[in-house]
C-alpha atoms as a PDB file:
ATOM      1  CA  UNK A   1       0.000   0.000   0.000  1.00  0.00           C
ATOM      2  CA  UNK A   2       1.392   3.459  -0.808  1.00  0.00           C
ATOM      3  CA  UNK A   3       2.010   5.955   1.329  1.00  0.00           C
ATOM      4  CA  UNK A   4      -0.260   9.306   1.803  1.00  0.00           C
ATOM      5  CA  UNK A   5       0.612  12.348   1.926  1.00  0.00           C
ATOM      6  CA  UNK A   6      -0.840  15.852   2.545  1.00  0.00           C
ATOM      7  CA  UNK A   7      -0.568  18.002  -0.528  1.00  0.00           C
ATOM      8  CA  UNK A   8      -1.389  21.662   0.211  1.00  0.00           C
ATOM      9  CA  UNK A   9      -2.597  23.656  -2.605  1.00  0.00           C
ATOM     10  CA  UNK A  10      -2.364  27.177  -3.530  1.00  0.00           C
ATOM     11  CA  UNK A  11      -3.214  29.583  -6.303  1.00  0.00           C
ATOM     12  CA  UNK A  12      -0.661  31.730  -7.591  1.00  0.00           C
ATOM     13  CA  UNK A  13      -2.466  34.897  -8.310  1.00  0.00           C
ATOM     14  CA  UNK A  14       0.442  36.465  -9.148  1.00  0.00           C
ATOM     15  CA  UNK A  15       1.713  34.353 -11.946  1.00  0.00           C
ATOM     16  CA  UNK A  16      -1.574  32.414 -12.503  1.00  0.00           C
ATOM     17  CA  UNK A  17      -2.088  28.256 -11.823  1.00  0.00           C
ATOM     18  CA  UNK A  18      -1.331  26.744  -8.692  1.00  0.00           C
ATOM     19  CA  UNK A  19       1.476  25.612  -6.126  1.00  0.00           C
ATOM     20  CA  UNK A  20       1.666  22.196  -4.558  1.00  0.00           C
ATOM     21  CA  UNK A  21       3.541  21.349  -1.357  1.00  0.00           C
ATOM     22  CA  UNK A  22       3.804  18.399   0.746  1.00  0.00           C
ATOM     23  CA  UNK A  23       4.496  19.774   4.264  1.00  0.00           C
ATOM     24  CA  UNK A  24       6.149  15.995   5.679  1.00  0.00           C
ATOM     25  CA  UNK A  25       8.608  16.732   2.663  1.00  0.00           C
ATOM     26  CA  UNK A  26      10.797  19.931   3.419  1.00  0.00           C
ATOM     27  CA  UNK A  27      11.583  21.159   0.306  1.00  0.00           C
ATOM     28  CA  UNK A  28       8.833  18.854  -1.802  1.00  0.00           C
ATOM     29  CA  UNK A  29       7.054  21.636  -4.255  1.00  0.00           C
ATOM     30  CA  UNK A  30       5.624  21.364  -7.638  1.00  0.00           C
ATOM     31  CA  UNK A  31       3.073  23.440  -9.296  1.00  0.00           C
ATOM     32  CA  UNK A  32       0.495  23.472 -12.624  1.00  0.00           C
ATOM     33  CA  UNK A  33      -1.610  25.346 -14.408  1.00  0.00           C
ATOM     34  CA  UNK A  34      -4.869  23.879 -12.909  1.00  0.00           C
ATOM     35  CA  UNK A  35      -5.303  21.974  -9.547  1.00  0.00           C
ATOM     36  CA  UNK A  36      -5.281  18.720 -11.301  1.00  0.00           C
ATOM     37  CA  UNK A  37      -2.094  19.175 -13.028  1.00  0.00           C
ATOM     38  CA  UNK A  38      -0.482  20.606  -9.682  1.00  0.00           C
ATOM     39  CA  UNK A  39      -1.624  17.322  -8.180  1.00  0.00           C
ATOM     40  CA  UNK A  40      -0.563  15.387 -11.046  1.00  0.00           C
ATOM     41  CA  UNK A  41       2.828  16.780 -10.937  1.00  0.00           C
ATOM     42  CA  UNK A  42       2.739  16.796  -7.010  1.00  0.00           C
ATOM     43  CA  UNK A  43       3.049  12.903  -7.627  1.00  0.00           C
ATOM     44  CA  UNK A  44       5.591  12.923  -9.701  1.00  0.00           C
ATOM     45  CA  UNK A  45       7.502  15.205  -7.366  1.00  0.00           C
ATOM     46  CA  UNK A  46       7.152  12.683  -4.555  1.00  0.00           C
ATOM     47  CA  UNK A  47       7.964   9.871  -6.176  1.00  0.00           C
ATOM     48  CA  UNK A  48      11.664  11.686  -7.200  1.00  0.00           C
ATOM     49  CA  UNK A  49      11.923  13.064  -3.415  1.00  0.00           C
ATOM     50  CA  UNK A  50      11.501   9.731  -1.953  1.00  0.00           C
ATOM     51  CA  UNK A  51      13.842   8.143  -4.504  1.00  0.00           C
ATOM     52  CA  UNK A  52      16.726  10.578  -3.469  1.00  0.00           C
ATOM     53  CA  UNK A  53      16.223  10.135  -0.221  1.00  0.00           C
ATOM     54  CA  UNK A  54      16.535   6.191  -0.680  1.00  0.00           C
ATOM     55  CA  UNK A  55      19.765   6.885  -2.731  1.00  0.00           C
ATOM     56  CA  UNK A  56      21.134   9.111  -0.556  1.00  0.00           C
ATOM     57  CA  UNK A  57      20.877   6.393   2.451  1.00  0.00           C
ATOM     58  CA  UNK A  58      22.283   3.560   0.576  1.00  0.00           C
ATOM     59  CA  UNK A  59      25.234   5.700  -0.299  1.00  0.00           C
ATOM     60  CA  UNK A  60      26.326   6.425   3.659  1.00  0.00           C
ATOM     61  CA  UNK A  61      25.674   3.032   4.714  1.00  0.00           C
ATOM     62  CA  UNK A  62      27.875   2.288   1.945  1.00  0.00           C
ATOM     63  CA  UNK A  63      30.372   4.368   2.759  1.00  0.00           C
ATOM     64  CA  UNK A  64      29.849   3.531   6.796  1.00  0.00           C
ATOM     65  CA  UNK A  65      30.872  -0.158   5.363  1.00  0.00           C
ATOM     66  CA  UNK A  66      34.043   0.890   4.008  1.00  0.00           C
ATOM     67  CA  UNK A  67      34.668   3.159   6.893  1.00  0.00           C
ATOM     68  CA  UNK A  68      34.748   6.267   5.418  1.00  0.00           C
ATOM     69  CA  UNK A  69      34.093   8.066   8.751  1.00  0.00           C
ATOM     70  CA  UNK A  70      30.251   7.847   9.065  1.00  0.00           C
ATOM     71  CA  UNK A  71      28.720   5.936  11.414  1.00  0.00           C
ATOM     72  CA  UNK A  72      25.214   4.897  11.511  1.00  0.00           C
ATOM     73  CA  UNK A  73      22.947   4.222  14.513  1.00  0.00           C
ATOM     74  CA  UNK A  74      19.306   3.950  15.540  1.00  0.00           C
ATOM     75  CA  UNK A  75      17.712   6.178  18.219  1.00  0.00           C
ATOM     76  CA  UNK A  76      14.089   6.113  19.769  1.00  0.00           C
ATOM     77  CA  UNK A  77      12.702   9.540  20.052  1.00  0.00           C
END
C-alpha cells in the first residue's frame, strides 16, 4: 500500500495556476496550471523526493561499510 501524503494547494495569483507542497517533505514543491495538473505533478515530485532520499541512504551506509568516517545508529525519540 502506498504511502499518503498531505498536498497543500495554492493559487498563484500572481503568476496564474497553482502551487503544490507536501508539508512531511521539506523542500517537496511542484506546481500546474490547474489543480489537477499541480496534483498530477505533485506525484511525480514525490515519487523523485523519496527516490533521493533512498539513494542518498544507501550511499552512507555504503560508505559507513568501508569506513569512510560515518557511522550509523538507531535512536528512539
Amino acid at each position: 500500500m502506498a504511502n499518503k501524503y498531505s498536498v497543500v494547494l495554492k493559487e498563484d495569483k500572481e503568476d496564474g495556476g497553482y502551487v503544490a507542497i507536501v508539508p512531511e517533505l521539506p523542500g517537496c514543491i511542484s506546481d500546474g496550471d490547474t489543480k489537477e495538473e499541480a496534483l498530477k505533478n505533485i506525484r511525480d515530485a514525490i515519487r523523485l523526493y523519496l527516490e533521493s532520499i533512498a539513494n542518498e541512504t544507501r550511499k552512507f551506509h555504503a560508505l559507513a561499510k568501508k569506513g569512510r568516517g560515518i557511522d550509523i545508529a538507531s535512536v528512539s525519540a
